[in-house]
Protein backbone atom coordinates (compact mmCIF):
# COMPACT_ATOMS: atom_id res chain seq x y z
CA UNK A 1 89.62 132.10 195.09
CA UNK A 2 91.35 135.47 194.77
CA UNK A 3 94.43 135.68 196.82
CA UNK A 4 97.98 137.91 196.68
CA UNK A 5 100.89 136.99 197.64
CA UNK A 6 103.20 138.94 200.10
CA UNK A 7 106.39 139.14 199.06
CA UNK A 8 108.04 138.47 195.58
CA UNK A 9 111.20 136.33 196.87
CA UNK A 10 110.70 132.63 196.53
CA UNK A 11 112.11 131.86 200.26
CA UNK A 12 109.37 134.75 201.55
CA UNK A 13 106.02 132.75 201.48
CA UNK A 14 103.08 134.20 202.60
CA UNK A 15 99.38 134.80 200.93
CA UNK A 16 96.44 137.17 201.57
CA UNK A 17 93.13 135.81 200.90
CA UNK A 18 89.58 136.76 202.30
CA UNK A 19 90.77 138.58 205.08
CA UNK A 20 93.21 136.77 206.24
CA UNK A 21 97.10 136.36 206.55
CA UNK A 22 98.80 132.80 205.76
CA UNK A 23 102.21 132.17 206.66
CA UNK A 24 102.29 128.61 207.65
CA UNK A 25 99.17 126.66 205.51
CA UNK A 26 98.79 128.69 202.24
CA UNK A 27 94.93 128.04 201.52
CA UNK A 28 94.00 125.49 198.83
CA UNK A 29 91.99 126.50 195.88
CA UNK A 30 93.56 129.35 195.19
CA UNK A 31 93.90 130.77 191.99
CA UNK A 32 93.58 134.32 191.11
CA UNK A 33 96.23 137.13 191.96
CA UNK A 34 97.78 140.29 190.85
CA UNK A 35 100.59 139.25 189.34
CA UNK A 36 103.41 136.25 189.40
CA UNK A 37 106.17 136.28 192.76
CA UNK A 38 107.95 132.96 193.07
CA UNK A 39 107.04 132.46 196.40
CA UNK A 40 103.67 130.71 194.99
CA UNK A 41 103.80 129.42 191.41
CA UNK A 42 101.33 126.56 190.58
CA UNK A 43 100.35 125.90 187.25
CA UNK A 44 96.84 126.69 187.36
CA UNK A 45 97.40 129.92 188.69
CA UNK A 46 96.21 133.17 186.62
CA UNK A 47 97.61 136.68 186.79
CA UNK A 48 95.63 139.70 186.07
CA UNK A 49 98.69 142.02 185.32
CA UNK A 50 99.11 139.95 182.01
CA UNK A 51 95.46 140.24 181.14
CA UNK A 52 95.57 144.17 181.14
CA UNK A 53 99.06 144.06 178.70
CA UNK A 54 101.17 144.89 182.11
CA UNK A 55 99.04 147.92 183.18
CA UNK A 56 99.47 149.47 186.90
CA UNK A 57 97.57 149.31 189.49
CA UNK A 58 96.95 152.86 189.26
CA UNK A 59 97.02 152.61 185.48
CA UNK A 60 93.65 149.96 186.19
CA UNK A 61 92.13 151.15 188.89
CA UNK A 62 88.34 151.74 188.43
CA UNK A 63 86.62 155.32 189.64
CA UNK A 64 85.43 153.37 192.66
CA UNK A 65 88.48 151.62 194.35
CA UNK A 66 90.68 154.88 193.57
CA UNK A 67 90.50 156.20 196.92
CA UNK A 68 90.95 153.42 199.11
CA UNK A 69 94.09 152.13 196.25
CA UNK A 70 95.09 156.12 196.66
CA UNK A 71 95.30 155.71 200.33
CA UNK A 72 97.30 151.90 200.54
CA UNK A 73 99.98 153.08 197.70
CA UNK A 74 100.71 156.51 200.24
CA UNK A 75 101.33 153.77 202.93
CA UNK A 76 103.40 151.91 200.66
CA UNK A 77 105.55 154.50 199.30
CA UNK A 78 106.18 155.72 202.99
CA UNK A 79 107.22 152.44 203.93
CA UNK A 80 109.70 151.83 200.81
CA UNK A 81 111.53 155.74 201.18
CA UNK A 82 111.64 154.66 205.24
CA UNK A 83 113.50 151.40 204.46
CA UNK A 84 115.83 153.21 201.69
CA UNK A 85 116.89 155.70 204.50
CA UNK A 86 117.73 153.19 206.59
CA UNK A 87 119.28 151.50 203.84
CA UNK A 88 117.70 148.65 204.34
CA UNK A 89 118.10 145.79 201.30
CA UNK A 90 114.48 144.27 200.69
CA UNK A 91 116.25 141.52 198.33
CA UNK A 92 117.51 140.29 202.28
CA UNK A 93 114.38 140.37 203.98
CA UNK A 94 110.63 139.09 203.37
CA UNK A 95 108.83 142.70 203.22
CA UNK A 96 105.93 140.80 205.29
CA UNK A 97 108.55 141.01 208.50
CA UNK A 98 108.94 145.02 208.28
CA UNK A 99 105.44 146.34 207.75
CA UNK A 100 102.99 146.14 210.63
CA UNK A 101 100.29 143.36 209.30
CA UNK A 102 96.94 146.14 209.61
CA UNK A 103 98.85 147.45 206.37
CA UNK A 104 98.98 144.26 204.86
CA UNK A 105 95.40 143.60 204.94
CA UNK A 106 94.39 146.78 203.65
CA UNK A 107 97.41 146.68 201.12
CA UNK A 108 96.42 143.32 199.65
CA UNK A 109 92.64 144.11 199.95
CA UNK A 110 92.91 146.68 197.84
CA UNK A 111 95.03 144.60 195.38
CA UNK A 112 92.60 141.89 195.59
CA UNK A 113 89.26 144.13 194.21
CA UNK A 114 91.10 145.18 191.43
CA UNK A 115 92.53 141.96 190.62
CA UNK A 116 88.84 141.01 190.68
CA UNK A 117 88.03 143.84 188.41
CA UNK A 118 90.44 142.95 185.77
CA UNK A 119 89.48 139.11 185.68
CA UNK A 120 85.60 140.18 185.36
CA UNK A 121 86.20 143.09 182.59
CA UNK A 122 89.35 141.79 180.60
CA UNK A 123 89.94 138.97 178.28
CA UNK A 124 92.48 136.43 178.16
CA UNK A 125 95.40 137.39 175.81
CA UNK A 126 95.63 134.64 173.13
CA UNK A 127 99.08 134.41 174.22
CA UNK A 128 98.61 134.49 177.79
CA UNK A 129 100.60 130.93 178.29
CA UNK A 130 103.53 132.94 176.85
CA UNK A 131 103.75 135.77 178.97
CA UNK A 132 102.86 133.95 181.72
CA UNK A 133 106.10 131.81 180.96
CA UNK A 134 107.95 134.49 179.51
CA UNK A 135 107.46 136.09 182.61
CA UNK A 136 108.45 133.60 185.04
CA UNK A 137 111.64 133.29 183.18
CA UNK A 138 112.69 136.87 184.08
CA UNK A 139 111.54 136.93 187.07
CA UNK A 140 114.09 134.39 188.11
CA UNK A 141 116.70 135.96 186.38
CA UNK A 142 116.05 139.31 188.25
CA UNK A 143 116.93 136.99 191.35
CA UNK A 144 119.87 135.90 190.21
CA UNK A 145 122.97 138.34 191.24
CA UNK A 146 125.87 138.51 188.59
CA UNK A 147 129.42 138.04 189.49
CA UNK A 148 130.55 141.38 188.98
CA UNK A 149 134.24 142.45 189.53
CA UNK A 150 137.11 143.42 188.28
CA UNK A 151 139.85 140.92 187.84
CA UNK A 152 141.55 141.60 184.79
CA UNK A 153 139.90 144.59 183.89
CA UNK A 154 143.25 146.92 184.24
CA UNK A 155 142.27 148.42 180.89
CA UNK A 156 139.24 150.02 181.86
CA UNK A 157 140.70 151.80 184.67
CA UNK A 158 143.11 154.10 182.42
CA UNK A 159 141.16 156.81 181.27
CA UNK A 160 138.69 158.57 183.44
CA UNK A 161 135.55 158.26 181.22
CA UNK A 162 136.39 154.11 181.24
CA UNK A 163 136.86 154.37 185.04
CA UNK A 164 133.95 156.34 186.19
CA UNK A 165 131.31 153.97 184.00
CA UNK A 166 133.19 150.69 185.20
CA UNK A 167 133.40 151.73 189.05
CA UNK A 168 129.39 152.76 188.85
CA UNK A 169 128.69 149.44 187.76
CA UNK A 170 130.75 147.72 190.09
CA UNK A 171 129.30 149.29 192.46
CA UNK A 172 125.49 149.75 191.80
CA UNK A 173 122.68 146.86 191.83
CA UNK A 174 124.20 143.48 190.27
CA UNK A 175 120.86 141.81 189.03
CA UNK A 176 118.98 142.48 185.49
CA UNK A 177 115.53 142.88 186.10
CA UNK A 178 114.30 142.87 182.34
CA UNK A 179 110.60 144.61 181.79
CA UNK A 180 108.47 142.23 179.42
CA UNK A 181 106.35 145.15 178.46
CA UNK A 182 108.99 147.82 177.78
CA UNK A 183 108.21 147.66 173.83
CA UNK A 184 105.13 147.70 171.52
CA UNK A 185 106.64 144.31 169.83
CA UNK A 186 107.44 142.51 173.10
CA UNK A 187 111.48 142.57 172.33
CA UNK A 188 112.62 143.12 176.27
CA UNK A 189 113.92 146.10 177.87
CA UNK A 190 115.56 146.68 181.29
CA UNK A 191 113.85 148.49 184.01
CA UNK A 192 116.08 151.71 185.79
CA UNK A 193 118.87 151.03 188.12
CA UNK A 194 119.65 147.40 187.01
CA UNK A 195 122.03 145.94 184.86
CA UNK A 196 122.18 147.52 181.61
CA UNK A 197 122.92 144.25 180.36
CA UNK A 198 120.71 145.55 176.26
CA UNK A 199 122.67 148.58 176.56
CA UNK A 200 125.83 148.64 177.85
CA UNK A 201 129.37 149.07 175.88
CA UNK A 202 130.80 146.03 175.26
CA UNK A 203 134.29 146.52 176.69
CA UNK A 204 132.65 146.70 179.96
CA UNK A 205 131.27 143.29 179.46
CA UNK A 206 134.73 142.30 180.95
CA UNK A 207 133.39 143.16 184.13
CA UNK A 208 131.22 140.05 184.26
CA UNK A 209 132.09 136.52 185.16
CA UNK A 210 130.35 133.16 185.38
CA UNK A 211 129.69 131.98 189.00
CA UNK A 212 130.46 128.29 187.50
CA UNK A 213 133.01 127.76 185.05
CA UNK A 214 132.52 129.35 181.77
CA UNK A 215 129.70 131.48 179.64
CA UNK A 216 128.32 129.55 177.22
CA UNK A 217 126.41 131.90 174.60
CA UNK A 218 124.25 130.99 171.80
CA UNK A 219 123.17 133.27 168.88
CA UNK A 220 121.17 133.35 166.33
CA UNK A 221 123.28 133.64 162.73
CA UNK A 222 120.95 136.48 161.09
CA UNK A 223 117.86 135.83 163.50
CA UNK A 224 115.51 138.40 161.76
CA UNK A 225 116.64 137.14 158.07
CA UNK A 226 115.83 133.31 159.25
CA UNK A 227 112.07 134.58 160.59
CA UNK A 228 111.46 136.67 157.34
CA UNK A 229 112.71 133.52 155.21
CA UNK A 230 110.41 130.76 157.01
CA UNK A 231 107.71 133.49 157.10
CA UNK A 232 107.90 133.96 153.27
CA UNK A 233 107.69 129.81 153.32
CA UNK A 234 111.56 128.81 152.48
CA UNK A 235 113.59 126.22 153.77
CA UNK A 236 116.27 127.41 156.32
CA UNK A 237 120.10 127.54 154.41
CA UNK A 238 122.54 125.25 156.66
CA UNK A 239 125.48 127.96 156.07
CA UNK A 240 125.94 131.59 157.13
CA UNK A 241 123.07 133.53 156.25
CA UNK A 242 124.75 135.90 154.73
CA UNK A 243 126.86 134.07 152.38
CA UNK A 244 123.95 132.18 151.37
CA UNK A 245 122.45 135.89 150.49
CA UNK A 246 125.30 136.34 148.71
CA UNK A 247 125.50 133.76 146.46
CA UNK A 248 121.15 133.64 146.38
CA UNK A 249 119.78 136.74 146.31
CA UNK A 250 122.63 139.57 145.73
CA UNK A 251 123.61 139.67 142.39
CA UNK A 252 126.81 141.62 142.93
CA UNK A 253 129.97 140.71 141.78
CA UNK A 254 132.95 141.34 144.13
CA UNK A 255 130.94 142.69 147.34
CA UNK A 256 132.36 141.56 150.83
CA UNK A 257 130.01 139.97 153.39
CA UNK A 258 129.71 143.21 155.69
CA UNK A 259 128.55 144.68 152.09
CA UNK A 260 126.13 142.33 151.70
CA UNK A 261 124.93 142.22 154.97
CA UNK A 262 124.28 146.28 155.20
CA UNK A 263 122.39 146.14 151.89
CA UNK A 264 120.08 143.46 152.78
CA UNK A 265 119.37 145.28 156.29
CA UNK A 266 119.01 149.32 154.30
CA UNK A 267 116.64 146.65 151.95
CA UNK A 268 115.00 144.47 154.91
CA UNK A 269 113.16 147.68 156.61
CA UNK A 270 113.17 150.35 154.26
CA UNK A 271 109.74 149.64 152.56
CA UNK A 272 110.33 151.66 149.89
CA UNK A 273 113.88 149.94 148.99
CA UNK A 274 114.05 148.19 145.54
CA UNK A 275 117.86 147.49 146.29
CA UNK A 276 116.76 143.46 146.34
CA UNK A 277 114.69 141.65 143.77
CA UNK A 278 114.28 138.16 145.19
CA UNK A 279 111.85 134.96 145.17
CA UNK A 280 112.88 134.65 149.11
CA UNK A 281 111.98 136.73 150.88
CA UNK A 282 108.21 137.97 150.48
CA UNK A 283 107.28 140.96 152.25
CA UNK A 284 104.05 140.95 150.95
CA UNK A 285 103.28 137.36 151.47
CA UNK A 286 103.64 138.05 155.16
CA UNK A 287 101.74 141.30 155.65
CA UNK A 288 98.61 139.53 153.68
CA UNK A 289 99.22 136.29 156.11
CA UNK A 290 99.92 138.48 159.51
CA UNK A 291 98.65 142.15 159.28
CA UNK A 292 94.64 142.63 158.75
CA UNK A 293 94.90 146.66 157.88
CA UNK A 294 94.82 147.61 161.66
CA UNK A 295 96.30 144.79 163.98
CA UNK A 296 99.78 142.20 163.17
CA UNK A 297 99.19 138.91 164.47
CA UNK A 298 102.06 137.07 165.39
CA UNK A 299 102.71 133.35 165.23
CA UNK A 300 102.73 133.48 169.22
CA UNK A 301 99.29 134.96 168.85
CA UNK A 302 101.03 138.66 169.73
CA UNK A 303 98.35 141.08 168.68
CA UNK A 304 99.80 144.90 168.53
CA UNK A 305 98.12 147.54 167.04
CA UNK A 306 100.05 149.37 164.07
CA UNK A 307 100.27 151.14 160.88
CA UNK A 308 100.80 149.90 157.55
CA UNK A 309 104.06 150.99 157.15
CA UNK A 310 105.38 149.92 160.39
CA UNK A 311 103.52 146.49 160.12
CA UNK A 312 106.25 144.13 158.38
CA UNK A 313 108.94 145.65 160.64
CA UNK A 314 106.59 144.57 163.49
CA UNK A 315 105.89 141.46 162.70
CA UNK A 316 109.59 140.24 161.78
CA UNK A 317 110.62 142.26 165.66
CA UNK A 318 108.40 140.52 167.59
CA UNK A 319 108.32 137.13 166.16
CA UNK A 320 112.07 136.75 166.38
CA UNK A 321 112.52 138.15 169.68
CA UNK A 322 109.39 135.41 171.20
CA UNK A 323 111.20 132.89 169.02
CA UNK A 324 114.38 133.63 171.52
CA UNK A 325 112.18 133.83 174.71
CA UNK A 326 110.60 130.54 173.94
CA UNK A 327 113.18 128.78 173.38
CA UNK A 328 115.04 130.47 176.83
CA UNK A 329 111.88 128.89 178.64
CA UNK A 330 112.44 125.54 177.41
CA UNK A 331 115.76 125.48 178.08
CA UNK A 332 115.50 127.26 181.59
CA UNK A 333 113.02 123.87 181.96
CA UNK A 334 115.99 121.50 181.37
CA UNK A 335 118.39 123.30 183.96
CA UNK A 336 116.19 123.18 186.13
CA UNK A 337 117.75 120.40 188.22
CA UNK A 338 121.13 121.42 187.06
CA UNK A 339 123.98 123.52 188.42
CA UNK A 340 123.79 125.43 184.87
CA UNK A 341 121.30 128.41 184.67
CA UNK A 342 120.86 131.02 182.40
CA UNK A 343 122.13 133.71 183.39
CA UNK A 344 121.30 136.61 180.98
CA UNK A 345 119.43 137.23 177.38
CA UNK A 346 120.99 140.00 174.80
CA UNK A 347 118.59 140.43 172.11
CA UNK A 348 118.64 137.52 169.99
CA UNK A 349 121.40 135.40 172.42
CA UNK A 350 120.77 133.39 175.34
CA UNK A 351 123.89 133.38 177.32
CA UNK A 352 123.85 130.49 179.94
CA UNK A 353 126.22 130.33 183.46
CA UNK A 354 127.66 126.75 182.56
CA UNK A 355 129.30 124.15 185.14
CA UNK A 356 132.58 122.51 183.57
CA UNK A 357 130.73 118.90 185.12
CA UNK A 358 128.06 119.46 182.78
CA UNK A 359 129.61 120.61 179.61
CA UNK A 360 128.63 117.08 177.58
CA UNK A 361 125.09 118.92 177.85
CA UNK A 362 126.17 121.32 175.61
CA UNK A 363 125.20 119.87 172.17
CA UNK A 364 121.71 118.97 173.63
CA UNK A 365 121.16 122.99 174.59
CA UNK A 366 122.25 123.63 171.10
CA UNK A 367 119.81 121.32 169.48
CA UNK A 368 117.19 123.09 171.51
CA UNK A 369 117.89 126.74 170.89
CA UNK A 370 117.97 125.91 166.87
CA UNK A 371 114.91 123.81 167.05
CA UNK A 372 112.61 126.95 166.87
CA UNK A 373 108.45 126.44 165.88
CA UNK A 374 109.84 128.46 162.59
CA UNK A 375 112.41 126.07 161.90
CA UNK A 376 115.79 125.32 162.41
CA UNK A 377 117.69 128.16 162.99
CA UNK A 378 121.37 127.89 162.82
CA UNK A 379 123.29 129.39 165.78
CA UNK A 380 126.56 130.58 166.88
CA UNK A 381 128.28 128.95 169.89
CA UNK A 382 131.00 130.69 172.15
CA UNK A 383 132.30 130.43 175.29
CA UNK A 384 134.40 132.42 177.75
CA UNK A 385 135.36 132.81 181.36
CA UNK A 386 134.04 136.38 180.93
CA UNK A 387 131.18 137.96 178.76
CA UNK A 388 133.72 139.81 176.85
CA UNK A 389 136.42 137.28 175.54
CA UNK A 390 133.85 134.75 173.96
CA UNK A 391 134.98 132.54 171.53
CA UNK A 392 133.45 130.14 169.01
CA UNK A 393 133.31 127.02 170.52
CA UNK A 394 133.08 124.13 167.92
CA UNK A 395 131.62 120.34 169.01
């Protein structure tokens, strides 16, 4: 049964399904929509928005549904610049409440032939589980408000450059609402006036604070140098990357580790670098295994179109950065009773919002995040009562 949900705010519950509103007894059997909310989120449910790679509704619509789409999204948009006059916060209220219901028939009617569309003209991603999980993730996370403010920021109210970027942050939207399709390789991105949690300076990092007791962050020592190396079919060192590099693969005498770690990177994804002459790390082991002339093919079953040259670059990119999300989603499973959360991703670091009555937890989490389907992945562990002042944290 196709159906589509009505809001996208886990406390706002209400479906739209042949015809009909349901507020109090969601239908049974239902089990195609548009895309994930969080007000309904069974298991067996399937989303059309991941089968068409994150595509629009616009983006999908076929010739025959454009008008009457055309004609709901006018409705919509009127409704959405109406509410942002009034300043009215839709993270407050279930939209379902401020629209007059006529709309929201022929809103999620509309929704609900395309949806059909997709599911009868698209196939299922081979990593469909993925996304869908991968998407679920940030979802939450975009629900999640960070503890923005500035106690014992003094320092970043001096000069006026400091001052202007730390007051607009202060005092602009305090969630991250991250955009799983943002990049050809899947790494994420965040969507326009958010959190620019991938982007921002670091010194204004001061501005945020756990809402429990400390930030616990975990990162990857050399991520993209771990995939390459279990890619090319070596065992993972149990030191510092880098000084492992060192003494393994750069034969240089009296070179420092930020040395070595710059050449291996100018080396890693320049293609035509001979810098490095090494047994390691195979680059063409893993375009013959991953890359079939026109497509890479991750080991999350990621398929992205690409050039040759591009390929290996591609390949490491994406498999690291699903190697993070995966392991976010199984550790978002364990908190999920827990006062704990996650409460951000940088790149290759899961940073988690950690309750001082649950710190003995902390070795477990750390046994997860290492224990990646490449391997085990040695990690760096800090802490902090901001996301600034981290510091390595030793069990």
């Amino acid at each position: 049964m196709y159906f589509q949900t009505l809001d996208d705010k886990s406390q706002c519950v209400g479906v739209y399904t042949a015809g009909t509103l349901h507020f109090d007894k969601i239908p049974e059997q239902i089990e195609r929509t548009w895309k994930f909310t969080g007000s309904i989120s069974a298991d067996n449910i399937e989303y059309a928005w991941l089968y068409c790679g994150g595509a629009t509704l616009v983006d999908i619509c076929p010739p025959e549904l454009k008008n009457e789409l055309d004609k709901a999204q006018r409705k919509f948009r009127a409704y959405l610049k109406s509410f942002k006059i009034a300043k009215v916060d839709l993270r407050s209220f279930c939209f379902f409440d401020l629209v007059p219901h006529d709309f929201l028939l022929e809103f999620c009617e509309a929704r609900n032939k395309i949806t059909k569309y997709v599911f009868e003209n698209y196939e299922k991603p081979n990593n469909y589980d993925h996304l869908s999980a991968a998407y679920k993730l940030i979802h939450g996370i975009k629900f999640q408000s960070l503890n923005l403010n500035n106690e014992d920021c003094r320092h970043l109210f001096i000069n006026s450059s400091d001052r202007t970027a730390a007051k607009k942050l202060l005092a602009g939207p305090s969630y991250i609402d991250y955009n799983l399709f943002g990049t050809a390789t899947g790494r994420l991105t965040t969507k326009p006036n958010t959190v620019p949690i991938l982007t921002m300076k670091k010194r204004y990092r001061k501005l945020i604070k756990p809402k429990n007791d400390w930030f616990l962050s975990l990162d990857y020592n050399g991520a993209e140098i771990r995939t390459l190396l279990s890619m090319s079919d070596q065992e993972q060192p149990k030191e510092d990357i880098h000084e492992w590099n060192m003494k393994n693969v750069i034969n240089q005498s009296q070179i420092y580790r930020e040395e070595a770690k710059t050449l291996f990177f100018s080396w890693l994804y320049n293609p035509d670098s001979k810098a490095i002459n090494t047994k390691f790390y195979d680059r063409s082991l893993v375009l013959d295994k991953w890359y079939d002339g026109e497509h890479v093919t991750t080991p999350f079953h990621r398929k992205i179109k690409v050039d040759r040259r591009r390929a290996f670059n591609y390949i490491i990119q994406s498999t690291t950065s699903d190697i993070v999300i995966d392991r976010a989603i199984e550790i978002e499973k364990y908190l999920l009773d827990k006062k704990s959360f996650i409460s951000h991703i940088v790149h290759d670091e899961i940073v988690i919002d950690l309750d001082s009555s649950e710190r003995e937890m902390v070795p477990e989490i750390k046994d997860m995040f290492e224990n990646t389907k490449l391997g085990n992945f040695m990690c760096n562990l800090n802490a902090g009562k901001d996301y600034f002042d981290l510091q390595g944290l030793k069990l």
